[in-house]
C-alpha atoms as a PDB file:
ATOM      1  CA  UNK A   1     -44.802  -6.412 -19.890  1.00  0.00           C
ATOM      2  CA  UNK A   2     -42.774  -7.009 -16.573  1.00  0.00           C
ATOM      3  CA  UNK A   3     -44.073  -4.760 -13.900  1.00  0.00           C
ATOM      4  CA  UNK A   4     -43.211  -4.907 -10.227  1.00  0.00           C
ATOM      5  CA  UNK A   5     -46.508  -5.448  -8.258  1.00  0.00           C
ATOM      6  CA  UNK A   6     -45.780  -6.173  -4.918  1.00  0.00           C
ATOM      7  CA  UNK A   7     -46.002  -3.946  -2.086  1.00  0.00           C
ATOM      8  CA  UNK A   8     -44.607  -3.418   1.617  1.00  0.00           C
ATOM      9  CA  UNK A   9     -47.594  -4.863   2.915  1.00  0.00           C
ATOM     10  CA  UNK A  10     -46.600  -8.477   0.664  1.00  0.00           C
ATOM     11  CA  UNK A  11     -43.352  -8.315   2.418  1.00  0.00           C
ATOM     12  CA  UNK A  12     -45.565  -9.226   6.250  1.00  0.00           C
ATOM     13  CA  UNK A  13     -45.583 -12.516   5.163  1.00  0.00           C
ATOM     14  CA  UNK A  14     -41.891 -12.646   5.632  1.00  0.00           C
ATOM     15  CA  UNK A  15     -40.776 -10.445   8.108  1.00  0.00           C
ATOM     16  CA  UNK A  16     -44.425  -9.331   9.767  1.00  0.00           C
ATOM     17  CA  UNK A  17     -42.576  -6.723  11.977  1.00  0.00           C
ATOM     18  CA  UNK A  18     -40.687  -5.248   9.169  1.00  0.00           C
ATOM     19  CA  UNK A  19     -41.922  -1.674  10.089  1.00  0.00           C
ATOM     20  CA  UNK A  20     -40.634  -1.287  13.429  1.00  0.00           C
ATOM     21  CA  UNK A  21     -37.002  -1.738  11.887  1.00  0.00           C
ATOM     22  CA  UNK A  22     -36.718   1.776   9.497  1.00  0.00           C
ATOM     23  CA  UNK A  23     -34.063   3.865  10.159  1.00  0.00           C
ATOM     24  CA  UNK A  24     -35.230   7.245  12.808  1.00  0.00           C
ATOM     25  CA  UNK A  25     -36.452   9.791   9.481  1.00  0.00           C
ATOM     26  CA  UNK A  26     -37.190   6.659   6.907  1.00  0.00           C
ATOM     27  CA  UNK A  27     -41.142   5.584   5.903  1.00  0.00           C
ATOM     28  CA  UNK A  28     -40.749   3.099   3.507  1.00  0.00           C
ATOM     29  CA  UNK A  29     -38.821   1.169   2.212  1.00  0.00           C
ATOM     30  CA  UNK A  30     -39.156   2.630  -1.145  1.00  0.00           C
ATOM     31  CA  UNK A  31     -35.362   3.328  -1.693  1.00  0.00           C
ATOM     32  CA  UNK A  32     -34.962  -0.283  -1.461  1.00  0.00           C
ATOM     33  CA  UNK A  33     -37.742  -1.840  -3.794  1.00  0.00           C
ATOM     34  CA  UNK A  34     -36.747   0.429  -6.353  1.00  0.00           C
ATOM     35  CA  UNK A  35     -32.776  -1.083  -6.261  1.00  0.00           C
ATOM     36  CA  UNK A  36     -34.569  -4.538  -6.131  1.00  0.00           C
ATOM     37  CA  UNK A  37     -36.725  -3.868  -9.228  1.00  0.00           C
ATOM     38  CA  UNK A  38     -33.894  -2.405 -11.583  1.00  0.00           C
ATOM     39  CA  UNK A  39     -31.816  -5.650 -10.337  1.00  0.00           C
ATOM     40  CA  UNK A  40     -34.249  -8.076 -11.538  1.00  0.00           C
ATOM     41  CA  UNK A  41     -34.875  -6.367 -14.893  1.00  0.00           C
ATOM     42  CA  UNK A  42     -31.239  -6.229 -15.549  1.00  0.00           C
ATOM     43  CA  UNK A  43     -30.499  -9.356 -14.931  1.00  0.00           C
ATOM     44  CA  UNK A  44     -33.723 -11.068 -17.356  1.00  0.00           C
ATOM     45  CA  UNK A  45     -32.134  -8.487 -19.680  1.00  0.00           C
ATOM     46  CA  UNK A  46     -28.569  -9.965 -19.292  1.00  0.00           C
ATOM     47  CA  UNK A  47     -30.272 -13.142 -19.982  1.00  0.00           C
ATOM     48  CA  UNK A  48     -31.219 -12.179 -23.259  1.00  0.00           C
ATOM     49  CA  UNK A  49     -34.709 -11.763 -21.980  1.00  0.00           C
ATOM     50  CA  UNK A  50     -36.896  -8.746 -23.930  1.00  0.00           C
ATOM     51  CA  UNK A  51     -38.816  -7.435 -20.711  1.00  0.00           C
ATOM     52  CA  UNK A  52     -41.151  -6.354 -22.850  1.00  0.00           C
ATOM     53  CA  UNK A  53     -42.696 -10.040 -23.677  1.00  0.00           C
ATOM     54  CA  UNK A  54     -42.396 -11.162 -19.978  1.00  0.00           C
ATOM     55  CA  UNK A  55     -45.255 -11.419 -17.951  1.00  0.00           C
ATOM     56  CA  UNK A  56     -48.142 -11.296 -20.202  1.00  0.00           C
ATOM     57  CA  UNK A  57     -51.430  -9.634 -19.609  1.00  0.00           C
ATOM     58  CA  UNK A  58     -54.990 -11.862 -19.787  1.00  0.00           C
ATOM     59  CA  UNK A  59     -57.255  -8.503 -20.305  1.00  0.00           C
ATOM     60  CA  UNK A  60     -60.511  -8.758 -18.610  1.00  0.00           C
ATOM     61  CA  UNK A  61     -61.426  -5.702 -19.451  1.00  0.00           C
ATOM     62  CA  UNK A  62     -60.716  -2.749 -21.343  1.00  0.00           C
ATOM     63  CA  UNK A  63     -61.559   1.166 -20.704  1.00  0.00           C
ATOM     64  CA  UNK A  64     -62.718   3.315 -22.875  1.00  0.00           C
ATOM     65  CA  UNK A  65     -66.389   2.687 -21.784  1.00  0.00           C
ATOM     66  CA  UNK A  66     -67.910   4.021 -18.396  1.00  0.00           C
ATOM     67  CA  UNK A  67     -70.526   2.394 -16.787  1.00  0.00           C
ATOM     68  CA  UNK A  68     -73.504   3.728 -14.949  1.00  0.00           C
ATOM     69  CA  UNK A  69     -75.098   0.585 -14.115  1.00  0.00           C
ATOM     70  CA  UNK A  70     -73.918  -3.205 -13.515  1.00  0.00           C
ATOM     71  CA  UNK A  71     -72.018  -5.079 -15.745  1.00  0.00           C
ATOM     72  CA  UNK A  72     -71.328  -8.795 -16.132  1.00  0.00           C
ATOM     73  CA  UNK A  73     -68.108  -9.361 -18.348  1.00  0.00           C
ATOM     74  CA  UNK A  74     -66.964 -11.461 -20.871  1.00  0.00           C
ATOM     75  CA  UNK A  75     -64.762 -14.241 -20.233  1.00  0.00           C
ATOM     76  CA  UNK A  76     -61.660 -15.496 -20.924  1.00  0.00           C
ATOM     77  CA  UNK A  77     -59.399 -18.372 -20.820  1.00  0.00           C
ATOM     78  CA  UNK A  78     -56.447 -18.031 -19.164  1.00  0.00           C
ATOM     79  CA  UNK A  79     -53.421 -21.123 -19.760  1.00  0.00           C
ATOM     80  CA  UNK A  80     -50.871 -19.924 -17.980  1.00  0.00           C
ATOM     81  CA  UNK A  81     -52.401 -19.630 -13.855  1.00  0.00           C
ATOM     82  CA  UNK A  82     -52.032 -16.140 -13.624  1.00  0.00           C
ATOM     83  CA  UNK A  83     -52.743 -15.354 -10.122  1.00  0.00           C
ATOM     84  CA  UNK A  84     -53.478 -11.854  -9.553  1.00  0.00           C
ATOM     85  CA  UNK A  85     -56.024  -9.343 -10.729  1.00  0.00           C
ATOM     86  CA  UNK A  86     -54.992  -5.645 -11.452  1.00  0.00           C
ATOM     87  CA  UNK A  87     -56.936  -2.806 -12.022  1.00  0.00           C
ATOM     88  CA  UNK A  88     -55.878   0.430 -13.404  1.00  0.00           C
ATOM     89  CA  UNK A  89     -56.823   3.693 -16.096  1.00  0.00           C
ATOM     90  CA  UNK A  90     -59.738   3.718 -13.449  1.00  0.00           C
ATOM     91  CA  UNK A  91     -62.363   6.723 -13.745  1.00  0.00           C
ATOM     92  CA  UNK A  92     -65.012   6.822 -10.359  1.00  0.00           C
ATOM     93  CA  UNK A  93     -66.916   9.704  -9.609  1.00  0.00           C
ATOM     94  CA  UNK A  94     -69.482   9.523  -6.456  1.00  0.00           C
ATOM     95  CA  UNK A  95     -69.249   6.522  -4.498  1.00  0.00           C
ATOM     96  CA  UNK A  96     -66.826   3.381  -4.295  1.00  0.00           C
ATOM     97  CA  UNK A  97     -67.235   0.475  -6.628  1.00  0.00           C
ATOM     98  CA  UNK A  98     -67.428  -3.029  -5.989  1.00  0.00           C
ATOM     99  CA  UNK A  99     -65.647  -5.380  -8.530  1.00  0.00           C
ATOM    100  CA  UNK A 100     -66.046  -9.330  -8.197  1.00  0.00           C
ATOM    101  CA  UNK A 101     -63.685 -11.722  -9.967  1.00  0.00           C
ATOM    102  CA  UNK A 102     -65.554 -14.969 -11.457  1.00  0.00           C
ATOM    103  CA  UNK A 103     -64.157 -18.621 -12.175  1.00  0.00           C
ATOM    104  CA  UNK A 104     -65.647 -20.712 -14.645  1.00  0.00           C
ATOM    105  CA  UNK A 105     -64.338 -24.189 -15.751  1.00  0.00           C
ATOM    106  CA  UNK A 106     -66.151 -24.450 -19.079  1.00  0.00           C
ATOM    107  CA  UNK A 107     -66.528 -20.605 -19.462  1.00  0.00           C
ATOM    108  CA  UNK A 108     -70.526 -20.500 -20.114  1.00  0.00           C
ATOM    109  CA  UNK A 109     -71.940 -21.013 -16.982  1.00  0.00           C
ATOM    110  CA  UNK A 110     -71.105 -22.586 -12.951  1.00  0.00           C
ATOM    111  CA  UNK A 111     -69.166 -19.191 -12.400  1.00  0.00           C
ATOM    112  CA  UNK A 112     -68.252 -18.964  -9.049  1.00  0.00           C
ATOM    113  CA  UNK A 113     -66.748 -15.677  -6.907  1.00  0.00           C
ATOM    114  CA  UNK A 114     -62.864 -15.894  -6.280  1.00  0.00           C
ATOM    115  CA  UNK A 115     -62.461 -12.216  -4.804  1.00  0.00           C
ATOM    116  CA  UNK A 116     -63.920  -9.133  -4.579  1.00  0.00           C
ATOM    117  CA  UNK A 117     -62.113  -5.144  -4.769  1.00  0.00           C
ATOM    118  CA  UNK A 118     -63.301  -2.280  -3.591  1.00  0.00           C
ATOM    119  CA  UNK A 119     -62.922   0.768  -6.442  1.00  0.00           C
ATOM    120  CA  UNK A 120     -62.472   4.270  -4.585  1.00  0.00           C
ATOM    121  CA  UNK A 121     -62.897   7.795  -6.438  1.00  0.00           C
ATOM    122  CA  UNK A 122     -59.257   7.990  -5.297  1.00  0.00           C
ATOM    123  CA  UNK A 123     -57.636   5.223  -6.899  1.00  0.00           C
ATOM    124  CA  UNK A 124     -55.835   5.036  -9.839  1.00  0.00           C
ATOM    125  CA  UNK A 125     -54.294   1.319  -9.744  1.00  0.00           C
ATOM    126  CA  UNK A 126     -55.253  -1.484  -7.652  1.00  0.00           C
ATOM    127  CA  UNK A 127     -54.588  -5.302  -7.479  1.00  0.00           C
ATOM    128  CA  UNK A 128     -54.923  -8.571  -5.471  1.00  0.00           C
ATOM    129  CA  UNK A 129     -53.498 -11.887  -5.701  1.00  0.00           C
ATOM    130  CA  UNK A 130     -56.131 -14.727  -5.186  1.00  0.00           C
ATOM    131  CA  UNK A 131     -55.546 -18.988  -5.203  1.00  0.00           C
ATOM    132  CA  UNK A 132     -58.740 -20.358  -7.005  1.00  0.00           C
ATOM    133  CA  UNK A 133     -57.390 -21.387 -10.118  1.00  0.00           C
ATOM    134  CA  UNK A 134     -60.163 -21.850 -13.320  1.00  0.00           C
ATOM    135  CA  UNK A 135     -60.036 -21.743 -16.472  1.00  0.00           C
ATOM    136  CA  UNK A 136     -62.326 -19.070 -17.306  1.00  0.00           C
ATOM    137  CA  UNK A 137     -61.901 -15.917 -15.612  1.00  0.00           C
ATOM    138  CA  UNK A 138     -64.469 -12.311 -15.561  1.00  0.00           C
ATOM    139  CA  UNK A 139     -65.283  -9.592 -14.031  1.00  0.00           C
ATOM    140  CA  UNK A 140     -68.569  -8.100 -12.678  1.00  0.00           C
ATOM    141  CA  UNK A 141     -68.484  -4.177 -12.131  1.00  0.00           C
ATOM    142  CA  UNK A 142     -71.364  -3.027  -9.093  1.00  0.00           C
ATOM    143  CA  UNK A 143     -72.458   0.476 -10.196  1.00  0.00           C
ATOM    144  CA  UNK A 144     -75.043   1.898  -7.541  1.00  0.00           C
ATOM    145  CA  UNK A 145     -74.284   5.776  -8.152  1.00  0.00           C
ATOM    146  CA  UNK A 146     -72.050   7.443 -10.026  1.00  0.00           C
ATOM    147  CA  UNK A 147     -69.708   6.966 -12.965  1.00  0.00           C
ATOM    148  CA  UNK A 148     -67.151   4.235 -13.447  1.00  0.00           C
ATOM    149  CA  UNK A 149     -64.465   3.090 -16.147  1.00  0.00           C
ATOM    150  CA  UNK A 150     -61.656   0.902 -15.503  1.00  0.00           C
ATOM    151  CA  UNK A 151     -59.307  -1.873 -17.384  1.00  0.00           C
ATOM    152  CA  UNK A 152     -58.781  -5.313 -15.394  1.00  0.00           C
ATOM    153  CA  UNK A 153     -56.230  -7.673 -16.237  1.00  0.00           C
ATOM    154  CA  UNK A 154     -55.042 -10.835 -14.885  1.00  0.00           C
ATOM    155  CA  UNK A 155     -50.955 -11.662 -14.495  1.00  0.00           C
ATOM    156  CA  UNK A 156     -48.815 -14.276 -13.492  1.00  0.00           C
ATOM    157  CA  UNK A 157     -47.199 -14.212  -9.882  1.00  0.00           C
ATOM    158  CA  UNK A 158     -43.943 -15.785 -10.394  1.00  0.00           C
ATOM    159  CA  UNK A 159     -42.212 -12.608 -10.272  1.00  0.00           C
ATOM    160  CA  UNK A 160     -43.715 -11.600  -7.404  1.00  0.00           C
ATOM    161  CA  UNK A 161     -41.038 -13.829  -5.163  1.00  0.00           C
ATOM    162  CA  UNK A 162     -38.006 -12.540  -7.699  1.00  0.00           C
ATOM    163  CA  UNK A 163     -38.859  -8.620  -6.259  1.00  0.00           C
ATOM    164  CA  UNK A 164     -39.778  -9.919  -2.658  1.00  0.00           C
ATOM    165  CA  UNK A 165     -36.655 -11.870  -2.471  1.00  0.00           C
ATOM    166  CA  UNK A 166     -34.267  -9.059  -3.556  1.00  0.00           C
ATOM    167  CA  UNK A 167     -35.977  -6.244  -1.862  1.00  0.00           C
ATOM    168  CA  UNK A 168     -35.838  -7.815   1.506  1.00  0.00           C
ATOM    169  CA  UNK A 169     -32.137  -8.636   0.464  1.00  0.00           C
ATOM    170  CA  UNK A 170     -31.431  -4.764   0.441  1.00  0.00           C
ATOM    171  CA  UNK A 171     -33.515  -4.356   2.903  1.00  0.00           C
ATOM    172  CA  UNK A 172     -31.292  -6.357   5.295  1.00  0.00           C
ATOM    173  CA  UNK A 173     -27.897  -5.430   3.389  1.00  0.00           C
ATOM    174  CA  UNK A 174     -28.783  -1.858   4.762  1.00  0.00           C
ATOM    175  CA  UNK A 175     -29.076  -2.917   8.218  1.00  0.00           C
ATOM    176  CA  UNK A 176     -25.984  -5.168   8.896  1.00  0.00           C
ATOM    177  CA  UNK A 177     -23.677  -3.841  11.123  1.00  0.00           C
ATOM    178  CA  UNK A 178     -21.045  -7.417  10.621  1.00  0.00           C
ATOM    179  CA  UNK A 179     -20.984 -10.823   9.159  1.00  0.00           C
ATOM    180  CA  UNK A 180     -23.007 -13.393  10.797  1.00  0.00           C
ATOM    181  CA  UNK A 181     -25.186 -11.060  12.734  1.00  0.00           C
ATOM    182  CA  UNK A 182     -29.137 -11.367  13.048  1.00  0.00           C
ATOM    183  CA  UNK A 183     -29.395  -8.956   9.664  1.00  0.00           C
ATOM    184  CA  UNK A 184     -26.307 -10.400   8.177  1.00  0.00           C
ATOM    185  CA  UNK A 185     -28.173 -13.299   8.046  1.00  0.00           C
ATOM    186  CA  UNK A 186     -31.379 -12.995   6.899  1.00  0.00           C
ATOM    187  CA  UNK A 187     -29.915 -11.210   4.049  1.00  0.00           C
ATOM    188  CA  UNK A 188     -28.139 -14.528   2.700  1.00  0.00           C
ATOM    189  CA  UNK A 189     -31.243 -16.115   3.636  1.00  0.00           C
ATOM    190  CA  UNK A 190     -33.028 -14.310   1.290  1.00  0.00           C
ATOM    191  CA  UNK A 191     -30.208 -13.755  -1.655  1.00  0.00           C
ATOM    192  CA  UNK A 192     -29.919 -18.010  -1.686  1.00  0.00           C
ATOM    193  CA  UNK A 193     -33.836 -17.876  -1.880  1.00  0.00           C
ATOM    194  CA  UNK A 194     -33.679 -15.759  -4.920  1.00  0.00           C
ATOM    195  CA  UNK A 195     -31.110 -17.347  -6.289  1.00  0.00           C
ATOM    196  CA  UNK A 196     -32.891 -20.963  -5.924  1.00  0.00           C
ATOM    197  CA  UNK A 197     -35.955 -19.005  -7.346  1.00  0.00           C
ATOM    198  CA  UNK A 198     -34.416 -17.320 -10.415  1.00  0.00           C
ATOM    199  CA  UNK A 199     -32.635 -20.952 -11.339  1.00  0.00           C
ATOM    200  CA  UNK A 200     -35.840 -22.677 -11.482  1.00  0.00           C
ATOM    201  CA  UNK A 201     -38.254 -20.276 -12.756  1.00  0.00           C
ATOM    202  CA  UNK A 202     -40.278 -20.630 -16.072  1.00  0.00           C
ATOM    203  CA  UNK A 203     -40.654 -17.997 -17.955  1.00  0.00           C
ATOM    204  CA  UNK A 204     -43.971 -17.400 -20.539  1.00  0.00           C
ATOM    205  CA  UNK A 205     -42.716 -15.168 -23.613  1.00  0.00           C
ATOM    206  CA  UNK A 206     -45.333 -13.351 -25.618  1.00  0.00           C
ATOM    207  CA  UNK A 207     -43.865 -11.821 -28.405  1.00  0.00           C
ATOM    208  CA  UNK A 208     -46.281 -10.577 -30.055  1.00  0.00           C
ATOM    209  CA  UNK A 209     -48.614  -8.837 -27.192  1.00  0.00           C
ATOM    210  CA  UNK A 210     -51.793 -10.761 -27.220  1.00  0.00           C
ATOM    211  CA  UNK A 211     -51.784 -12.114 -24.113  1.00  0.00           C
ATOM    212  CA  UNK A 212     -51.134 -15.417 -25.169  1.00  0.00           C
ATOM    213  CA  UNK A 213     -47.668 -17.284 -24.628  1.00  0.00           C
ATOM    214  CA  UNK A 214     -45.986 -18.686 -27.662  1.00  0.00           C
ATOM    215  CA  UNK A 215     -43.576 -20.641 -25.560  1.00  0.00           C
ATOM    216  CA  UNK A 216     -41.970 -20.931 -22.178  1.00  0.00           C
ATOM    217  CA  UNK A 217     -38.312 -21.453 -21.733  1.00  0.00           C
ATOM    218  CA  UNK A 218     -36.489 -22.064 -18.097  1.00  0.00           C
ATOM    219  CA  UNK A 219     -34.288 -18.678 -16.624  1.00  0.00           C
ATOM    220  CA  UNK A 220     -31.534 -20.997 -16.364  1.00  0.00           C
ATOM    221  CA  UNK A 221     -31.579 -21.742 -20.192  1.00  0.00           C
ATOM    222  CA  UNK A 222     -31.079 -18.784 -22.638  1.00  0.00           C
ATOM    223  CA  UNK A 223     -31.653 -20.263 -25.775  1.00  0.00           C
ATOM    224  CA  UNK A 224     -35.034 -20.171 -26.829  1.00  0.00           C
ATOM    225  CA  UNK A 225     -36.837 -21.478 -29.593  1.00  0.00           C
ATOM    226  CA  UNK A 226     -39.794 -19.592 -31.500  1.00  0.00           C
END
């Protein structure tokens, strides 16, 4: 299901002083990722796109069990090189959690750590993008006091540049003052990005929610094939 991951601190590796340009009584830029988000859904929906089967989920994990000790997961193939790990329905009581993602090339042994996240007793949803690519993925829970449930999931980043791309376009649309000044600018900068982006993009549908794709089709064609 299409979700909008990215976060403020994503945006640095764009504009790394974004920050220091809010508006005197502004803290985010909240306003403007949520215009960005409902742009990008519309327009996959105008596209004939069901939002629903974009973006499919390679589950690592499921809750519904708590751990009190260590745990090495299962794996799982992933075909698609979905680059981020997401963690969420977490339950942590005591003491922060380590969690270490694993890549495996033949999914039985030679795993090897990609990335590790920290689990606090405050968090509720948490996720990383990482750029060693396998084709087995897990991941190990570190339980040293406490209790601790969570679901892990990996995703594909593709999107990720869609929302960037249009949030830092309404980001700058709010701060023009004319045409062709510094803000002015960027904002075109950014829209021609995401334009260039959306045209080229390849979309993975999963239709029927199993985490695997049962095609791909190209944003710039709409007729898709099952």
């Amino acid at each position: 299901m299409l979700r909008n991951l990215v976060t403020e601190t994503d945006l640095k590796g764009y504009t790394p002083k974004l920050s220091e340009l809010l508006w005197t009584g502004e803290t985010d830029y909240s306003a403007q990722k949520e215009k960005a988000t409902q742009y990008v859904f519309n327009q996959l929906i105008q596209k004939r796109y069901d939002v629903k089967e974009l973006m499919p989920e390679l589950v690592l994990r499921l809750n519904g069990v708590s751990l009190s000790t260590n745990e090495t997961g299962i794996s799982y193939c992933d075909t698609i090189n979905r680059l981020r790990l997401v963690i969420d329905n977490i339950s942590n009581t005591v003491s922060d959690k380590v969690l270490t993602l694993q890549g495996s090339d033949n999914g039985s042994d030679n795993f090897k750590d990609i990335t590790t996240i920290t689990i606090s007793t405050l968090d509720t949803i948490k996720t990383i993008t990482f750029h060693d690519t396998y084709k087995y993925y897990r991941i190990n829970s570190a339980v040293v006091s406490g209790v601790f449930d969570f679901r892990a999931y990996l995703t594909e980043t593709v999107y990720d540049e869609l929302f960037e791309c249009k949030w830092l376009v309404y980001i700058f649309q709010d701060m023009r003052v004319s045409a062709e000044d510094q803000f002015d600018l960027k904002m075109n900068f950014y829209e021609d990005m995401y334009k260039e982006l959306m045209s080229k993009a390849i979309i993975y549908i999963d239709s029927d929610s199993d985490g695997v794709p049962e095609y791909t089709t190209g944003i710039a064609s709409i007729t898709l094939s099952r």
